[in-house]
PDB file of N, CA and C in Angstrom:
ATOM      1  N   UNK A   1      16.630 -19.329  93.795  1.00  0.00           N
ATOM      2  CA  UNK A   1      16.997 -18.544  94.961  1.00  0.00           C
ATOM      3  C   UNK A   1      18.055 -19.312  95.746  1.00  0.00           C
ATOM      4  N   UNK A   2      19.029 -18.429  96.464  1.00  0.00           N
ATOM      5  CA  UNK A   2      20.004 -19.065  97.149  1.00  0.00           C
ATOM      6  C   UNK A   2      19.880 -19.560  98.228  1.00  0.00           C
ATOM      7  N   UNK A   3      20.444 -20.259  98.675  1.00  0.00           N
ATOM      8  CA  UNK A   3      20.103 -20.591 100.370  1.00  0.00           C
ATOM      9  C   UNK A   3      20.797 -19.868 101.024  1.00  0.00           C
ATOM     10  N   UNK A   4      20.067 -19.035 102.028  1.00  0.00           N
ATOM     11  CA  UNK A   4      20.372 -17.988 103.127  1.00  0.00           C
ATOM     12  C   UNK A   4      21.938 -18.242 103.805  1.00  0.00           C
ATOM     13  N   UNK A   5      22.751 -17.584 103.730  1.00  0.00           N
ATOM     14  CA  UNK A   5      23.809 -17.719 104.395  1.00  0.00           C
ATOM     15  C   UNK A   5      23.851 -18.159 105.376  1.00  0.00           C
ATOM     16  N   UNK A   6      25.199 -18.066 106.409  1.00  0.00           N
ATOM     17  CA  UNK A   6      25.051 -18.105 107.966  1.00  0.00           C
ATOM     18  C   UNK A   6      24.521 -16.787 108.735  1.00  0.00           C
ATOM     19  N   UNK A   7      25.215 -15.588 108.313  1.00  0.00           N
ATOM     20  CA  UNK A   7      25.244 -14.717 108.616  1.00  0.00           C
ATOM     21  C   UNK A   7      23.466 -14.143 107.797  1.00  0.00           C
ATOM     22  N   UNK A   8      23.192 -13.939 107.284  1.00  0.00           N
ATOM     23  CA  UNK A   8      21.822 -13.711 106.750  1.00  0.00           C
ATOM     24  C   UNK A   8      20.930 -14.763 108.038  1.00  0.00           C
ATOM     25  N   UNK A   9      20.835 -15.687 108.193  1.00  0.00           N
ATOM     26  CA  UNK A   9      20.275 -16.376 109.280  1.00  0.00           C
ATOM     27  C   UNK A   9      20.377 -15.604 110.627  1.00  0.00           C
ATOM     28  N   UNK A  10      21.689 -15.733 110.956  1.00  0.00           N
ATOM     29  CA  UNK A  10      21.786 -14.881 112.748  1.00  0.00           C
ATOM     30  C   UNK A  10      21.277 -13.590 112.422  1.00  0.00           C
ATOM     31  N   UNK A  11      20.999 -12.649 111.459  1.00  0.00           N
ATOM     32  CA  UNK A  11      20.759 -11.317 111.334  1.00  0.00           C
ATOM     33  C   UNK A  11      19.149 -11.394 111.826  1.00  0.00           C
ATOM     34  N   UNK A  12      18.833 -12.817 110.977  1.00  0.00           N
ATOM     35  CA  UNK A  12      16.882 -12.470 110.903  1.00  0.00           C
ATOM     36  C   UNK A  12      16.662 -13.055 112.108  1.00  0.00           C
ATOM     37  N   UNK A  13      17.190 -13.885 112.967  1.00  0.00           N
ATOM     38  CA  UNK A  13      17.360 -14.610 114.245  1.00  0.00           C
ATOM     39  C   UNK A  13      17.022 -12.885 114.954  1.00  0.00           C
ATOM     40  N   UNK A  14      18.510 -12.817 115.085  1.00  0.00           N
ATOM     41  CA  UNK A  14      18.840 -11.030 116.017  1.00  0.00           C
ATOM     42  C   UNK A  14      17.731 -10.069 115.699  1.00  0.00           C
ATOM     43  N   UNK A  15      17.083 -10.096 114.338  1.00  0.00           N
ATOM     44  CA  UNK A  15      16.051  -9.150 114.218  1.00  0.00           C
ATOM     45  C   UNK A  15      14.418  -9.830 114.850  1.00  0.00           C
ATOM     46  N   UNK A  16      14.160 -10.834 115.003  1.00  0.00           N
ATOM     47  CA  UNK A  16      12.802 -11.684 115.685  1.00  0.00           C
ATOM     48  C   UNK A  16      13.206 -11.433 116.972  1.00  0.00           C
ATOM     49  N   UNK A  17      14.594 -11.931 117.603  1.00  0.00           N
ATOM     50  CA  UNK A  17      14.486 -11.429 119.070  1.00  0.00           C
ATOM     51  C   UNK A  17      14.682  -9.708 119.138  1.00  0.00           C
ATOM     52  N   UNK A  18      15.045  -8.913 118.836  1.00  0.00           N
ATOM     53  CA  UNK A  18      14.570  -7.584 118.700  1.00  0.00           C
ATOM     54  C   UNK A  18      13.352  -7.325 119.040  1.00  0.00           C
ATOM     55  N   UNK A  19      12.442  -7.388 117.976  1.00  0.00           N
ATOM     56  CA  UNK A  19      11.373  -7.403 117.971  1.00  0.00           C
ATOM     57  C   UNK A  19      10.479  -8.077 119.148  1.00  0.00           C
ATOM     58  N   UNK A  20      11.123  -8.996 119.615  1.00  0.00           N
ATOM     59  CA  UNK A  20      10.271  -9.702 120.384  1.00  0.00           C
ATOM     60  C   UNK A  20      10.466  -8.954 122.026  1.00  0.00           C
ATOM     61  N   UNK A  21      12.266  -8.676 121.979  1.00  0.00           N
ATOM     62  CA  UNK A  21      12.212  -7.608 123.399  1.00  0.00           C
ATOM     63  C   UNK A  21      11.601  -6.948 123.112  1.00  0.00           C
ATOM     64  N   UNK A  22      10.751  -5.963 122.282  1.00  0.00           N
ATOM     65  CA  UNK A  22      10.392  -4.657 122.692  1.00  0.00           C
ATOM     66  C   UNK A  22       8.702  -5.096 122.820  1.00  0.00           C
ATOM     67  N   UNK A  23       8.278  -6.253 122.231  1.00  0.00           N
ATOM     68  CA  UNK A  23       7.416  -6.514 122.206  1.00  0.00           C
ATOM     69  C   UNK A  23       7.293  -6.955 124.533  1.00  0.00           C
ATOM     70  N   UNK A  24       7.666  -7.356 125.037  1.00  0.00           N
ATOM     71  CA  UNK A  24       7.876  -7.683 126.645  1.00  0.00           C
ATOM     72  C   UNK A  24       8.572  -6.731 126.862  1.00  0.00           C
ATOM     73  N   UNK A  25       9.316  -6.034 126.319  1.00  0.00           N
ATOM     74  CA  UNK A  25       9.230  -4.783 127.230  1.00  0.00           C
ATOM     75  C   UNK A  25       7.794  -3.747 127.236  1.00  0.00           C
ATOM     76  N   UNK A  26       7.218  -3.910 126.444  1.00  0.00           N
ATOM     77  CA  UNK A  26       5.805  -2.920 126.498  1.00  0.00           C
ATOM     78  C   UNK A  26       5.041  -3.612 127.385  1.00  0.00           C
ATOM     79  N   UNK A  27       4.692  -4.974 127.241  1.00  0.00           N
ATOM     80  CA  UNK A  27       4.033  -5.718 127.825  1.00  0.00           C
ATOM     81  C   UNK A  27       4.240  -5.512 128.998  1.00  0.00           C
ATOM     82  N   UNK A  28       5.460  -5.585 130.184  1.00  0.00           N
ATOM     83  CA  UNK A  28       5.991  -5.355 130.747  1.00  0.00           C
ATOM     84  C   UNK A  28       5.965  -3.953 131.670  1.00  0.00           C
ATOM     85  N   UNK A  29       6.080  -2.816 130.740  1.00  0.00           N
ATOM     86  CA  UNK A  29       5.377  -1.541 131.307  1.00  0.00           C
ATOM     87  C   UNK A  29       3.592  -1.505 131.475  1.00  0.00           C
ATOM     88  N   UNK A  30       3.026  -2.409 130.511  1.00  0.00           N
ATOM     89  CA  UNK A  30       1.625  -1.783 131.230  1.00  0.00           C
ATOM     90  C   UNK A  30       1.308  -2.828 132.368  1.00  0.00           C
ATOM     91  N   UNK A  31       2.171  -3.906 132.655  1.00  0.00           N
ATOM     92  CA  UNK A  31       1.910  -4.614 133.807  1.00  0.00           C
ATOM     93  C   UNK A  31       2.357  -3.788 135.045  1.00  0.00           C
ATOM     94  N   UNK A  32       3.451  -3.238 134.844  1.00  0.00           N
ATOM     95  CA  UNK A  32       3.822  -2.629 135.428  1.00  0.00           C
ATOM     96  C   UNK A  32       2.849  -1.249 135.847  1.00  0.00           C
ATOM     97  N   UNK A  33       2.047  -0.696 135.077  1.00  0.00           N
ATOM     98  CA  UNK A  33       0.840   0.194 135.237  1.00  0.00           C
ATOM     99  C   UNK A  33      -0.222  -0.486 135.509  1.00  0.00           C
ATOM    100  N   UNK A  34      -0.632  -1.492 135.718  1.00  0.00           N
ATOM    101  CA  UNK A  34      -1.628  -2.459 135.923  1.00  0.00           C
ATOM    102  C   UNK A  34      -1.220  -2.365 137.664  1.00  0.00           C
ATOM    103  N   UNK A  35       0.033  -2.987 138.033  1.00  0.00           N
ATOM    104  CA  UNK A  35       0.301  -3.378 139.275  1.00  0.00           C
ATOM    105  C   UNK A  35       0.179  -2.088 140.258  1.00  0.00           C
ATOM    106  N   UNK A  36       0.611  -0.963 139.867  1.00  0.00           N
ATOM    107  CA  UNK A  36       0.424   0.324 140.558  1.00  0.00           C
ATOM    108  C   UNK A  36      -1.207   0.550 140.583  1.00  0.00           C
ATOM    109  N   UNK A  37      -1.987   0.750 139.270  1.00  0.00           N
ATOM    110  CA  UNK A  37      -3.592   1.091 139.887  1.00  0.00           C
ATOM    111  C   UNK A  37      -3.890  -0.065 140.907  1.00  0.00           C
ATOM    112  N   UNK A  38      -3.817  -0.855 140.768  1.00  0.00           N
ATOM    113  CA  UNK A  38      -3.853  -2.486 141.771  1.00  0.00           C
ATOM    114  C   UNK A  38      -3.319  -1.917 143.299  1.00  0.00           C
ATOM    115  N   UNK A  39      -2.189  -1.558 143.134  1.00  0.00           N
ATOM    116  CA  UNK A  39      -1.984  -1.336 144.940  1.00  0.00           C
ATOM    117  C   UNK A  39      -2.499  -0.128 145.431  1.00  0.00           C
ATOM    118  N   UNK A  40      -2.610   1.370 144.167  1.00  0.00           N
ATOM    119  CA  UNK A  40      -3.907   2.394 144.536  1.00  0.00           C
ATOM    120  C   UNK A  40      -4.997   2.058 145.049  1.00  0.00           C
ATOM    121  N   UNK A  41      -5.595   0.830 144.297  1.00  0.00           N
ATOM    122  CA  UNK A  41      -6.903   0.671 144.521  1.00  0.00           C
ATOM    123  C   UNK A  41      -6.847  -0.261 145.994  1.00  0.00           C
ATOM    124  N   UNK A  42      -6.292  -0.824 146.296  1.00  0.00           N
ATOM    125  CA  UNK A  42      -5.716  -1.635 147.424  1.00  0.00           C
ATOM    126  C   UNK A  42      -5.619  -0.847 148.469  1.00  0.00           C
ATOM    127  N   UNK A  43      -4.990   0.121 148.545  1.00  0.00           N
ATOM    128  CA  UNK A  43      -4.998   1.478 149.660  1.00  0.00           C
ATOM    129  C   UNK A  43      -5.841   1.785 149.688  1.00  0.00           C
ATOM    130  N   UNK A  44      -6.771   2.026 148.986  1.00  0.00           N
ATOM    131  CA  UNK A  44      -8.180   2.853 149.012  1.00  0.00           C
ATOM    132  C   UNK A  44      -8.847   1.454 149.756  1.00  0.00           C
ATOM    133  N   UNK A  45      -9.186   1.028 149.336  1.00  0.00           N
ATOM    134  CA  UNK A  45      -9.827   0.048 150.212  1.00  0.00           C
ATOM    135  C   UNK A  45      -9.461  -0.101 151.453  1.00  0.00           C
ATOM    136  N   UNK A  46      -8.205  -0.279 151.926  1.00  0.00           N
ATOM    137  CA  UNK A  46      -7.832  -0.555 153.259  1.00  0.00           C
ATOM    138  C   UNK A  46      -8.191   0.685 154.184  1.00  0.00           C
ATOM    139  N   UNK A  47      -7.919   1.792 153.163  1.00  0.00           N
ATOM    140  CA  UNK A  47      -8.455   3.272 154.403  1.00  0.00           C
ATOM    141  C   UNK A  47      -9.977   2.986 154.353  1.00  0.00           C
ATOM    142  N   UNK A  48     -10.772   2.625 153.749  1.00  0.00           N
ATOM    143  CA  UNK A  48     -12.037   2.384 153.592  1.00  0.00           C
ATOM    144  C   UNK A  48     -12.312   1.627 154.884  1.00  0.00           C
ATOM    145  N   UNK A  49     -11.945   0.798 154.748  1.00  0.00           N
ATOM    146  CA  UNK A  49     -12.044  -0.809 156.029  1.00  0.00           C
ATOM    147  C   UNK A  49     -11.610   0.216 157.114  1.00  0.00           C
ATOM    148  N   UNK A  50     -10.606   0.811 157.362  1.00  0.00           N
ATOM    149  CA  UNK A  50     -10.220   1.170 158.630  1.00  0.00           C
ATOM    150  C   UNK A  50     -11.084   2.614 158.992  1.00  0.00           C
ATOM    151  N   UNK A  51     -11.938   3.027 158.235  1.00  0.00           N
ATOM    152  CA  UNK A  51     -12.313   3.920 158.893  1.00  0.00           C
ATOM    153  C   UNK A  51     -13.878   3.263 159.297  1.00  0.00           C
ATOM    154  N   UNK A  52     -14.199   2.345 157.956  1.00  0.00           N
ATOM    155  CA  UNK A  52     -15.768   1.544 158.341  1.00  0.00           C
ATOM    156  C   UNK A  52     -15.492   0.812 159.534  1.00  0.00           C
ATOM    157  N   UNK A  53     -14.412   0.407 160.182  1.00  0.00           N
ATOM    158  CA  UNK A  53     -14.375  -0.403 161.412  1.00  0.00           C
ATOM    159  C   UNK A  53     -14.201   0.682 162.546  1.00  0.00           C
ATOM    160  N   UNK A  54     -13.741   1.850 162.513  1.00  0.00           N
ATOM    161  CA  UNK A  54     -13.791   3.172 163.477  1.00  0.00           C
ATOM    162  C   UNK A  54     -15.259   3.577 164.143  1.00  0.00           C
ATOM    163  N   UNK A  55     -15.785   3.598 162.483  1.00  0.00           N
ATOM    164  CA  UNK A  55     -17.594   3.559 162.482  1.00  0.00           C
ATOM    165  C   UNK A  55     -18.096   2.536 163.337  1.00  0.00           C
ATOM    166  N   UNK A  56     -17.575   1.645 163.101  1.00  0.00           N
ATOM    167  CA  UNK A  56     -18.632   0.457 163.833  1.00  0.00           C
ATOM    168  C   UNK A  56     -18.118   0.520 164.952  1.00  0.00           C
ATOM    169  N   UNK A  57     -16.809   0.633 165.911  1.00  0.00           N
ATOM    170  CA  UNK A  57     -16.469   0.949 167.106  1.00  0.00           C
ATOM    171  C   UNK A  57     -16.883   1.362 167.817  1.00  0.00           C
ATOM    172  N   UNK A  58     -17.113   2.590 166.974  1.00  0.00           N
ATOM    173  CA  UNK A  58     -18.109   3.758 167.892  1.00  0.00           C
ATOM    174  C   UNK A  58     -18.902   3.850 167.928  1.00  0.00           C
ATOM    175  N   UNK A  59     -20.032   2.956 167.153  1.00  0.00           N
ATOM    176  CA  UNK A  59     -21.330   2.166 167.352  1.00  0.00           C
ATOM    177  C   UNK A  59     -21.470   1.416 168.397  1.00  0.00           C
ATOM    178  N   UNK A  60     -20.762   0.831 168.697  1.00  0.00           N
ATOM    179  CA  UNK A  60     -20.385  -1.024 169.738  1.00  0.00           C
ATOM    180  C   UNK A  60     -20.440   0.001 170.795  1.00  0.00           C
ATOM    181  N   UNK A  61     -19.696   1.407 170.793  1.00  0.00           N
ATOM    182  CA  UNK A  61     -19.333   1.816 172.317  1.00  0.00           C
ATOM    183  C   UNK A  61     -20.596   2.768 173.083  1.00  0.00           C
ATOM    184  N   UNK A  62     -21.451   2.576 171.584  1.00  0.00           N
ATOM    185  CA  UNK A  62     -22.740   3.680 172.425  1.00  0.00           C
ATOM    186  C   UNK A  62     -23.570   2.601 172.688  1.00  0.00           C
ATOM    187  N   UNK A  63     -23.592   1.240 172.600  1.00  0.00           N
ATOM    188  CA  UNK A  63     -24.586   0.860 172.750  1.00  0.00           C
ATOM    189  C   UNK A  63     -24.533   0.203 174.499  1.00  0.00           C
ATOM    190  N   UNK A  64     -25.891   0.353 175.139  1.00  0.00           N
ATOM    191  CA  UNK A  64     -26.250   0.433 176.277  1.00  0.00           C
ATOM    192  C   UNK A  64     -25.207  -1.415 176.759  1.00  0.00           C
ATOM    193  N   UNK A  65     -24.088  -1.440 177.934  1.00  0.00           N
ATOM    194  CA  UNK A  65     -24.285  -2.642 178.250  1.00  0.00           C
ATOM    195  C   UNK A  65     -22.894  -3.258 177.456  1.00  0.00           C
ATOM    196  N   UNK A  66     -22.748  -2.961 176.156  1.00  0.00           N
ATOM    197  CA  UNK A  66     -22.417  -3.775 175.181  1.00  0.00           C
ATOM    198  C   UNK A  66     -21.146  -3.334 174.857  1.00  0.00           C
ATOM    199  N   UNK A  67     -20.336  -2.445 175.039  1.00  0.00           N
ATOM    200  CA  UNK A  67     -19.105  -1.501 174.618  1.00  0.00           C
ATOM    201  C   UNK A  67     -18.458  -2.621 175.003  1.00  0.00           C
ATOM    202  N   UNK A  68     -18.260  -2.480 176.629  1.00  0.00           N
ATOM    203  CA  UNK A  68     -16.841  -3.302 176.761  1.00  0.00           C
ATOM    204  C   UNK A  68     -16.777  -4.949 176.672  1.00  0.00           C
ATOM    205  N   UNK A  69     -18.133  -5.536 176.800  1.00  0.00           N
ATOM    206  CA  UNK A  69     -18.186  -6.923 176.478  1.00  0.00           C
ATOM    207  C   UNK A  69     -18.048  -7.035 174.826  1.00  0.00           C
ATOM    208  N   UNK A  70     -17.740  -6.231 174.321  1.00  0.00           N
ATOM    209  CA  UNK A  70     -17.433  -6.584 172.724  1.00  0.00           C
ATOM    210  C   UNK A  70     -16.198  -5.999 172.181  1.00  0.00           C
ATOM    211  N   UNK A  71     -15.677  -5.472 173.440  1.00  0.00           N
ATOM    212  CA  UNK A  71     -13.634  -4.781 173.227  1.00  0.00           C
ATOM    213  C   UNK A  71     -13.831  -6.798 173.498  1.00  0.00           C
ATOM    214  N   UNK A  72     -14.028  -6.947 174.569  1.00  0.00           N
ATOM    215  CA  UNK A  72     -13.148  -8.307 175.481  1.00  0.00           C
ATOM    216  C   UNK A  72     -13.253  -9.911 173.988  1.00  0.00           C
ATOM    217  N   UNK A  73     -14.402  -9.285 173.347  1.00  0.00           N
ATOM    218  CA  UNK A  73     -14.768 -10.864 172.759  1.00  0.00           C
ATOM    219  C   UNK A  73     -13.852 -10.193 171.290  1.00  0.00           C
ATOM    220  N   UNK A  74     -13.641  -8.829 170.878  1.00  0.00           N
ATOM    221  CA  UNK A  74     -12.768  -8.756 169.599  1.00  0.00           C
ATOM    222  C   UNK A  74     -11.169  -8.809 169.814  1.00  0.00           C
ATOM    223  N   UNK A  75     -10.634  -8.787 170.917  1.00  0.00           N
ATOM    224  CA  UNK A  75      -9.205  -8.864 171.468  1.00  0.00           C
ATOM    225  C   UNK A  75      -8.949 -10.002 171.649  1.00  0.00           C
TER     226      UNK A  75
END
């Protein structure tokens, strides 16, 4: 068998990196779909927190005594 040219070399070179972009580019898109459910799920949580802290507000403000001495100590 012959020894691989120059040009036979850069071809199989050019064809491994080929292969290898498309291989990080996929990779790449489901990170990219990874990072979006991630900041969905991130929003959901934060409306979560902000409405469970609405809840508890308006807990703090019915209770006898205690409303505004607990605005003064969370500010």
């Amino acid at each position: 068998m012959a020894a691989p040219t120059p040009i036979d070399q850069i071809t199989d070179k050019v064809e491994r990196l080929l292969l290898r972009h498309e291989e990080l580019q996929r990779t790449n898109a489901l990170l990219v779909e990874q990072v979006h459910a991630l900041q969905a799920e991130r929003d959901q949580l934060k409306s979560r927190l902000m409405a469970a802290r609405a809840r508890i507000d308006a807990l703090l403000e019915r209770l006898p005594g205690a409303g505004a001495d607990e605005r003064k100590e969370r500010t």
